[in-house]
Protein backbone atom coordinates (compact mmCIF):
# COMPACT_ATOMS: atom_id res chain seq x y z
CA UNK A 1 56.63 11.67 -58.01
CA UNK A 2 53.61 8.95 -59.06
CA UNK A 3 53.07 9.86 -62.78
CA UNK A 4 48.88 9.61 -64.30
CA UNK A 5 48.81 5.92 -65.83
CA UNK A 6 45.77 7.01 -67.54
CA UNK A 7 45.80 3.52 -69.30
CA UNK A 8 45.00 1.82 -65.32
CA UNK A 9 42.60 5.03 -64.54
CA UNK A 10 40.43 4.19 -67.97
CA UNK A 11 40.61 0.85 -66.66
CA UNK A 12 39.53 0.86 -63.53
CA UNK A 13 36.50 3.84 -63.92
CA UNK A 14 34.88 1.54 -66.79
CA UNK A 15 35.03 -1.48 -64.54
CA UNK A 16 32.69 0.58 -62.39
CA UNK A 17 30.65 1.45 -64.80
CA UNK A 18 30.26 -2.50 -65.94
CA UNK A 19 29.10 -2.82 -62.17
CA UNK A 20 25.55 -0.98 -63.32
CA UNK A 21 24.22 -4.60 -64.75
CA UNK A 22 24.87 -6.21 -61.11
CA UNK A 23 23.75 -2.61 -59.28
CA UNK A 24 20.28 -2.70 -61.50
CA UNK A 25 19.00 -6.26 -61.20
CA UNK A 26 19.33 -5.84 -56.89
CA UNK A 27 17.89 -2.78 -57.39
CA UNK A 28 14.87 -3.79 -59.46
CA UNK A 29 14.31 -6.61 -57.19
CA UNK A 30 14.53 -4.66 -54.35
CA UNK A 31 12.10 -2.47 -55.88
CA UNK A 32 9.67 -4.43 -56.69
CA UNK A 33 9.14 -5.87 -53.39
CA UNK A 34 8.05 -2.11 -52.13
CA UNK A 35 9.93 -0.15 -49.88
CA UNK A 36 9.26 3.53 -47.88
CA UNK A 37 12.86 4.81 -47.79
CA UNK A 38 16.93 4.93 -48.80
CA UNK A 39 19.80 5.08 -46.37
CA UNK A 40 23.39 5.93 -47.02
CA UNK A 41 24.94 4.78 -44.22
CA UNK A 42 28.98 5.86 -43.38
CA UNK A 43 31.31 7.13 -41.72
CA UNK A 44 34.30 9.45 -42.48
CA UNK A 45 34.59 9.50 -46.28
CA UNK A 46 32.00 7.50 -46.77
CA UNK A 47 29.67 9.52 -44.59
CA UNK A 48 30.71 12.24 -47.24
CA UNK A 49 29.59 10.31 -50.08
CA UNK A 50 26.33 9.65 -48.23
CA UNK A 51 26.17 13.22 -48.28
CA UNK A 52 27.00 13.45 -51.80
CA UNK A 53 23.84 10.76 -52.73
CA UNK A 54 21.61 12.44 -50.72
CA UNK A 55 21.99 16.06 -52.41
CA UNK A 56 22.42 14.12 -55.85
CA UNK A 57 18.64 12.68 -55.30
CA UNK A 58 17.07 15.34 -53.10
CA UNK A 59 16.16 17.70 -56.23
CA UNK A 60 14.96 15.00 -58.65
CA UNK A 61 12.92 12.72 -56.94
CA UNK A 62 10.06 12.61 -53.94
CA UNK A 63 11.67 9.27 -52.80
CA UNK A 64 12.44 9.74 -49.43
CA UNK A 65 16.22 9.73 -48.56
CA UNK A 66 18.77 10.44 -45.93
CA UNK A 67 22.21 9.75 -44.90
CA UNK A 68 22.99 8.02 -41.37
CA UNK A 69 26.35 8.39 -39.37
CA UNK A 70 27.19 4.73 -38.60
CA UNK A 71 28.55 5.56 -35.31
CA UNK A 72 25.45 7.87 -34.16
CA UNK A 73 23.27 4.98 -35.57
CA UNK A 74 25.15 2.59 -32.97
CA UNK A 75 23.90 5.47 -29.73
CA UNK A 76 21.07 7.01 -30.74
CA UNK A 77 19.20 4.85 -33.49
CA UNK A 78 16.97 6.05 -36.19
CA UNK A 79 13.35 5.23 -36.10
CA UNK A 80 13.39 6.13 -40.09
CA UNK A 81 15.34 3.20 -40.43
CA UNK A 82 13.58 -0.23 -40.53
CA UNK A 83 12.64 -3.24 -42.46
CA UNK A 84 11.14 -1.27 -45.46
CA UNK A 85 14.53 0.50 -45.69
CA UNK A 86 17.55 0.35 -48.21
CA UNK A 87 20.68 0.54 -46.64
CA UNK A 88 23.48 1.42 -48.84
CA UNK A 89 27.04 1.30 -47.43
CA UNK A 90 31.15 1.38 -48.28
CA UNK A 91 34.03 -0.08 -46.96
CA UNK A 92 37.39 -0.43 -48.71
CA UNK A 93 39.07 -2.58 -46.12
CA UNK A 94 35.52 -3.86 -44.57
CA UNK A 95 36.64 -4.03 -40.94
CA UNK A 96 35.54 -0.28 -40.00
CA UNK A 97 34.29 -0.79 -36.67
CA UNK A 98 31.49 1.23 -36.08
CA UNK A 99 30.01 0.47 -39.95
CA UNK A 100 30.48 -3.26 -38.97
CA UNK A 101 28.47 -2.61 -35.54
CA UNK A 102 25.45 -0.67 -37.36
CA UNK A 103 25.42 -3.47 -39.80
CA UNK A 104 25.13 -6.04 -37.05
CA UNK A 105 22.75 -4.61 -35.61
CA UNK A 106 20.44 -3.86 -38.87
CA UNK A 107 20.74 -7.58 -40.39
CA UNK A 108 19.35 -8.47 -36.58
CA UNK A 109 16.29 -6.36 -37.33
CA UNK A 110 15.43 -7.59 -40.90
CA UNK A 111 17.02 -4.53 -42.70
CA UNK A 112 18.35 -4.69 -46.12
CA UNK A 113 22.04 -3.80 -46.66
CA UNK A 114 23.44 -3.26 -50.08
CA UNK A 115 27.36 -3.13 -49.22
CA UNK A 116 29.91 -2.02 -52.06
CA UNK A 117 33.36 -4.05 -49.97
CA UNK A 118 35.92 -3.61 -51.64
CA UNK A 119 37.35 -6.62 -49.89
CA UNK A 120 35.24 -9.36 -50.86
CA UNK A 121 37.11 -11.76 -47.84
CA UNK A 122 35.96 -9.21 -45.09
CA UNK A 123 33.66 -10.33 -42.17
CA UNK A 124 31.53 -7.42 -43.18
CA UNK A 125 31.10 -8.96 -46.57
CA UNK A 126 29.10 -11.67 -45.62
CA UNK A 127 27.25 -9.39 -43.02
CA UNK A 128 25.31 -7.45 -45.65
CA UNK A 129 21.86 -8.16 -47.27
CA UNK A 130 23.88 -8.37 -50.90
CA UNK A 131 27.67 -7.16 -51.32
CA UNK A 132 29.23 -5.84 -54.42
CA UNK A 133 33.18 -5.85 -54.68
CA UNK A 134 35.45 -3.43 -56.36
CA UNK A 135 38.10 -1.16 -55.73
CA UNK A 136 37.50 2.49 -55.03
CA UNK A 137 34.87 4.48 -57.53
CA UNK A 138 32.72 4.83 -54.01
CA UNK A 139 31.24 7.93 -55.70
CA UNK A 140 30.19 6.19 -59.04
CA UNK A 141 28.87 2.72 -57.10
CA UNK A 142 26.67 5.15 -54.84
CA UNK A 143 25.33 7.49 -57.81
CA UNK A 144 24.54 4.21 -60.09
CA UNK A 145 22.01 3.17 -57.19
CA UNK A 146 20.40 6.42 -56.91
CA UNK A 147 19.91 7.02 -60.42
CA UNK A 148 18.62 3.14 -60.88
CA UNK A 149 15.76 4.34 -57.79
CA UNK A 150 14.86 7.29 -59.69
CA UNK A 151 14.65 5.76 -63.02
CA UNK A 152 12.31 2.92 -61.58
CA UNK A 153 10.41 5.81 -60.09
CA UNK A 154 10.05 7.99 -63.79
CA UNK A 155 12.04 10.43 -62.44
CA UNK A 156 14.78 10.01 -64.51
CA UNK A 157 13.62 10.50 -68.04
CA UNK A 158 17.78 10.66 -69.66
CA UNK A 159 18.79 7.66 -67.78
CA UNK A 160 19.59 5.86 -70.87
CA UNK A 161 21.21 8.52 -72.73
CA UNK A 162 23.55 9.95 -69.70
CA UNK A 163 24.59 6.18 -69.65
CA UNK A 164 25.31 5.53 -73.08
CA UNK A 165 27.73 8.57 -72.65
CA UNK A 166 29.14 7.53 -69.46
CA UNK A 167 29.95 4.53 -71.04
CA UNK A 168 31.77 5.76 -74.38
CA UNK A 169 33.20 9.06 -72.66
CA UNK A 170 33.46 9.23 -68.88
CA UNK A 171 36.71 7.30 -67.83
CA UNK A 172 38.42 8.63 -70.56
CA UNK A 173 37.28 12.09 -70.10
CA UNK A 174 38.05 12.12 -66.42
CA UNK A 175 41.79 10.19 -66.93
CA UNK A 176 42.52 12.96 -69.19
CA UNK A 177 41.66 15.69 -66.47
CA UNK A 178 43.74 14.43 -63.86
CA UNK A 179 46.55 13.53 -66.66
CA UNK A 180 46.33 17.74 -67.45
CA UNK A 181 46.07 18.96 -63.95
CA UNK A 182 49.60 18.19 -62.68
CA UNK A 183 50.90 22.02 -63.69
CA UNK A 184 48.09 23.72 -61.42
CA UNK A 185 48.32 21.10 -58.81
CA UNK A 186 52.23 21.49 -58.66
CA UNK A 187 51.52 25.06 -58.16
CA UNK A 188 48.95 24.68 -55.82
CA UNK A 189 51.22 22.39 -53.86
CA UNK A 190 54.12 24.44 -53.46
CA UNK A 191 51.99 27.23 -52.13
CA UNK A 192 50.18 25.19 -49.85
CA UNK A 193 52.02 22.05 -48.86
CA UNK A 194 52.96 23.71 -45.18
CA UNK A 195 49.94 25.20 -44.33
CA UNK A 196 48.66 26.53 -40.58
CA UNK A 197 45.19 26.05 -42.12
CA UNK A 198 43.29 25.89 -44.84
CA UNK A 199 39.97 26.83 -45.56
CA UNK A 200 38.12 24.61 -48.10
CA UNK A 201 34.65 25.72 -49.39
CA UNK A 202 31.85 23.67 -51.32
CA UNK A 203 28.58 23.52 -51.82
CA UNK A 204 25.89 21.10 -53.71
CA UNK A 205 26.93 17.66 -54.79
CA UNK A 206 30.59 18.45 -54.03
CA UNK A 207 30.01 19.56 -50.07
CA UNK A 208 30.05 16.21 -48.96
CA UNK A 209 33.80 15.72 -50.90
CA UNK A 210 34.59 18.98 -50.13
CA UNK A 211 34.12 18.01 -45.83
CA UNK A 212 36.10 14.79 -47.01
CA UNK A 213 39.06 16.00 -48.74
CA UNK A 214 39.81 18.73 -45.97
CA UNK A 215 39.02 15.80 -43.35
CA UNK A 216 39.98 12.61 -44.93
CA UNK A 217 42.37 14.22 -47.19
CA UNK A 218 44.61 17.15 -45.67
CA UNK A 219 44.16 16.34 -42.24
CA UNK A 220 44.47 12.19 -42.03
CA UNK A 221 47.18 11.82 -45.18
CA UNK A 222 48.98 15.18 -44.99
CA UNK A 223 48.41 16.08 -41.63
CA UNK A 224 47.70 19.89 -42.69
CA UNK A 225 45.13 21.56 -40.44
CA UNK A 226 42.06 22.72 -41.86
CA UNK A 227 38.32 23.21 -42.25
CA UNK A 228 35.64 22.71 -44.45
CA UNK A 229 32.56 25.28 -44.98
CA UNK A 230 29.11 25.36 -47.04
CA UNK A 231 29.11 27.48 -49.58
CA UNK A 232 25.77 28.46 -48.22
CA UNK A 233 27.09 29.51 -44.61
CA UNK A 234 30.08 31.04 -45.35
CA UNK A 235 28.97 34.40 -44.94
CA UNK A 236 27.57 33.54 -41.39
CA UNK A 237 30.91 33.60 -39.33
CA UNK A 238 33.90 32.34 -41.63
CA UNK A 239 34.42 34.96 -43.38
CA UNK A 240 35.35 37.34 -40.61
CA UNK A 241 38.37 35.39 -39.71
CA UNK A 242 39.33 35.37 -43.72
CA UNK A 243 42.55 38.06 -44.13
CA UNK A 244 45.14 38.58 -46.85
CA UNK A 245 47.05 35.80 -46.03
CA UNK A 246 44.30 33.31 -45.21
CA UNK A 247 44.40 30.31 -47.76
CA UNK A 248 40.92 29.35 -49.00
CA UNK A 249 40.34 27.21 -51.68
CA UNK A 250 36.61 26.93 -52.90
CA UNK A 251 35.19 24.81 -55.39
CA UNK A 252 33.03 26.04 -58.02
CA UNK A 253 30.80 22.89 -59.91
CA UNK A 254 27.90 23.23 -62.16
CA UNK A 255 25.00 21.64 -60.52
CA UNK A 256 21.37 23.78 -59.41
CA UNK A 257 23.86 25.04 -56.39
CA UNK A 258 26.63 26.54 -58.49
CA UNK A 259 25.66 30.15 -57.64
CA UNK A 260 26.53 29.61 -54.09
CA UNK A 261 30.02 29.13 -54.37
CA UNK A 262 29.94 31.91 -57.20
CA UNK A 263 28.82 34.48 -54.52
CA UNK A 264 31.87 33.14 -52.26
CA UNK A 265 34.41 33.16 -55.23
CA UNK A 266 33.41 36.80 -56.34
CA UNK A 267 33.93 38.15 -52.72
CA UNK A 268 36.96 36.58 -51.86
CA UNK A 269 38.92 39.41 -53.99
CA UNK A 270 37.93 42.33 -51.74
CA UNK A 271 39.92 40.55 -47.95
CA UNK A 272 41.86 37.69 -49.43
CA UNK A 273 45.27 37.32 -51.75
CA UNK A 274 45.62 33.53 -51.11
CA UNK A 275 42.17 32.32 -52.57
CA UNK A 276 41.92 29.45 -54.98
CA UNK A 277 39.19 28.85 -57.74
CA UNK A 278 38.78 25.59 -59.31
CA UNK A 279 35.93 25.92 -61.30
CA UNK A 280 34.75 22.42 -63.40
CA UNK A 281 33.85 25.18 -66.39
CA UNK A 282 37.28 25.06 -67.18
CA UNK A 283 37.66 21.32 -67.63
CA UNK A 284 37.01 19.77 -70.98
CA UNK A 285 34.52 16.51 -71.22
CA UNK A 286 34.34 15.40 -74.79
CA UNK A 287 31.17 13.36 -75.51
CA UNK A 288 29.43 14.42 -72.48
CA UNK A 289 26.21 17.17 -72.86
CA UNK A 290 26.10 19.88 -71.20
CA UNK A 291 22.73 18.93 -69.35
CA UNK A 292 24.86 16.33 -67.63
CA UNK A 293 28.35 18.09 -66.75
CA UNK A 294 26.63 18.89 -63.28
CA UNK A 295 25.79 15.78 -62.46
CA UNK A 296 29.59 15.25 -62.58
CA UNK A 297 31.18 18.04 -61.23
CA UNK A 298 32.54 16.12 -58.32
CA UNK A 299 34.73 13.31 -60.17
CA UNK A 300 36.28 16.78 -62.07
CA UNK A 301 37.29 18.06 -58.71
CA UNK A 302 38.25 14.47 -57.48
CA UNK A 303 40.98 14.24 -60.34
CA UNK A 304 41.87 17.42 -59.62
CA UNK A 305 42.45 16.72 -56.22
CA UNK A 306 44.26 13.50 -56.75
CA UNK A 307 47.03 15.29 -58.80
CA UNK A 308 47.16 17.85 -55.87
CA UNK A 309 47.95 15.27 -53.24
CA UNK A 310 50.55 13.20 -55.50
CA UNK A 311 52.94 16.46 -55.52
CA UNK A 312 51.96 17.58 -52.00
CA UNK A 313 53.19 14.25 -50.62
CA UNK A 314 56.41 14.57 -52.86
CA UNK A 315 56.91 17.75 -51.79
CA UNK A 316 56.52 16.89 -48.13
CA UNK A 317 57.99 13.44 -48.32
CA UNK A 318 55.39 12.38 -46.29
CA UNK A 319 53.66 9.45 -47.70
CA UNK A 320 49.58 9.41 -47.60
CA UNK A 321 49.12 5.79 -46.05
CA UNK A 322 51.19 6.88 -42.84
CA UNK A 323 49.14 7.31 -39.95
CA UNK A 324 49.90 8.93 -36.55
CA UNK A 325 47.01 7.35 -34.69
CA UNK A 326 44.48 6.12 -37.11
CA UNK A 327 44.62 2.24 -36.20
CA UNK A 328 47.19 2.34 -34.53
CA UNK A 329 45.79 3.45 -31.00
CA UNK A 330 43.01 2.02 -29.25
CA UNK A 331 40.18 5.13 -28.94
């Protein structure tokens, strides 16, 4: 099983971080030139972290801002969308082929694409307006771009001060997490690794990750059926098909939304004996106030989550980069 080289996860979350200096200056030029909108523009996990930029911003600032399905984009367009927009998109390999397509068709229509491509030698690379590249952190790369917009806009009055501890605490503070996780993710594992279905529940700035990791995650990697549920709806239908032997799994953060999944996690008790809580209260981040720890709730439950995978796929000897269909059949 992959041990935590927290020495290469320190490494690589503060080389993200350094990425703010390159992520401000297009930003404030960008700015400056006037604008009427933001788009986060994705599909599959990064439509999730579209999601996740869109509920990050949506309580701080009047800027107006939405996330686009790349492949809708492609049928049914989005007036919204136009030359006065900010595109911001993700690709790790930079060859996803309906994210290439929307971009196509925005550069022929004057739109501005910031693209974070992981791989710099891509065709999509060269497509967008300006391209960042570095590996994974898709999260981080999106949040540093809204929280640039809403400083610019005075919206975000302890933009310098979450920084400053983002840049002395974070990586550390998260490596450390995943690094002390691996006895409740082995647990979790070997309860869970054969699953019919799993229920996964989220709300706030961890929904969109929540959708992803039960999508992304469970189903592409591990091939484990399941299905992801708002906090907010789950008592409108779900929760009449939860029993005693239903797994659900819901994830408790500490953003403005946190009482949602509270109300889910204090009924589960009375139908269910196969719940999980992972609550981000219960995780340690030296250095980091508490006016902040909501903010980053979701890279908590993403180090979670990454220990939880490592011993699912050892216990299922199943490695996570195997794919059934996934590129490999024409659809």
């Amino acid at each position: 099983m992959k041990k935590v080289n927290k020495e290469e996860l320190i490494k690589k979350m503060n080389g993200a971080l350094k990425l703010r200096e390159e992520i401000n200056k297009f930003v404030d030029d960008f700015y400056e030139r006037g604008f009427t909108n933001i788009c986060w523009l994705g599909i599959g996990g990064t439509y999730a972290s579209s999601m996740q930029a869109v509920v990050h911003m949506k309580e701080k600032t009047e800027l107006e801002t939405f996330y686009q399905n790349a492949a809708e984009y492609l049928t049914t367009g989005n007036k919204r969308i136009t030359d006065k927009t900010l595109v911001v998109t993700s690709s790790v390999t930079g060859n996803t082929k309906e994210v290439v397509e929307a971009v196509s068709k925005m550069r022929d229509t004057g739109i501005t694409v910031l693209g974070f491509i992981d791989n710099s030698d891509a065709d999509l690379a060269s497509m967008v307006s300006y391209c960042i590249s570095y590996p994974e952190n898709e999260q981080l790369k999106f949040f540093m771009v809204a929280d640039r917009l809403m400083y610019l806009e005075g919206e975000f009055p302890d933009y310098e001060e979450f920084y400053q501890e983002m840049n002395e605490h974070f990586a550390e503070d998260i490596a450390n997490i995943e690094a002390n996780a691996d006895t409740f993710a082995m647990k979790f594992a070997e309860e869970h690794h054969d699953d019919k279905i799993h229920y996964f529940v989220g709300a706030g700035n961890q929904w969109g990750a929540t959708y992803s990791y039960a999508m992304c995650y469970w189903e592409e990697q591990h091939w484990i059926r399941t299905r992801a549920v708002e906090a907010a709806e789950f008592f409108h239908g779900m929760f009449e098909v939860i029993d005693r032997d239903t797994p659900v799994t819901v994830y408790v953060g500490e953003d403005s939304q946190r009482k949602l999944s509270e109300r889910v996690a204090n009924f589960l008790p009375q139908i269910c004996g196969k719940y999980t809580i992972i609550d981000t209260k219960d995780y340690d981040l030296p250095g980091i106030s508490e006016k902040f720890r909501g903010t980053l709730s979701p890279f908590v439950f993403h180090a979670i989550n990454n220990r939880i995978d490592v011993n699912i796929e050892h216990i299922n000897r199943h490695p996570m980069d195997i794919r059934r269909y996934y590129r490999a059949l024409d659809y």
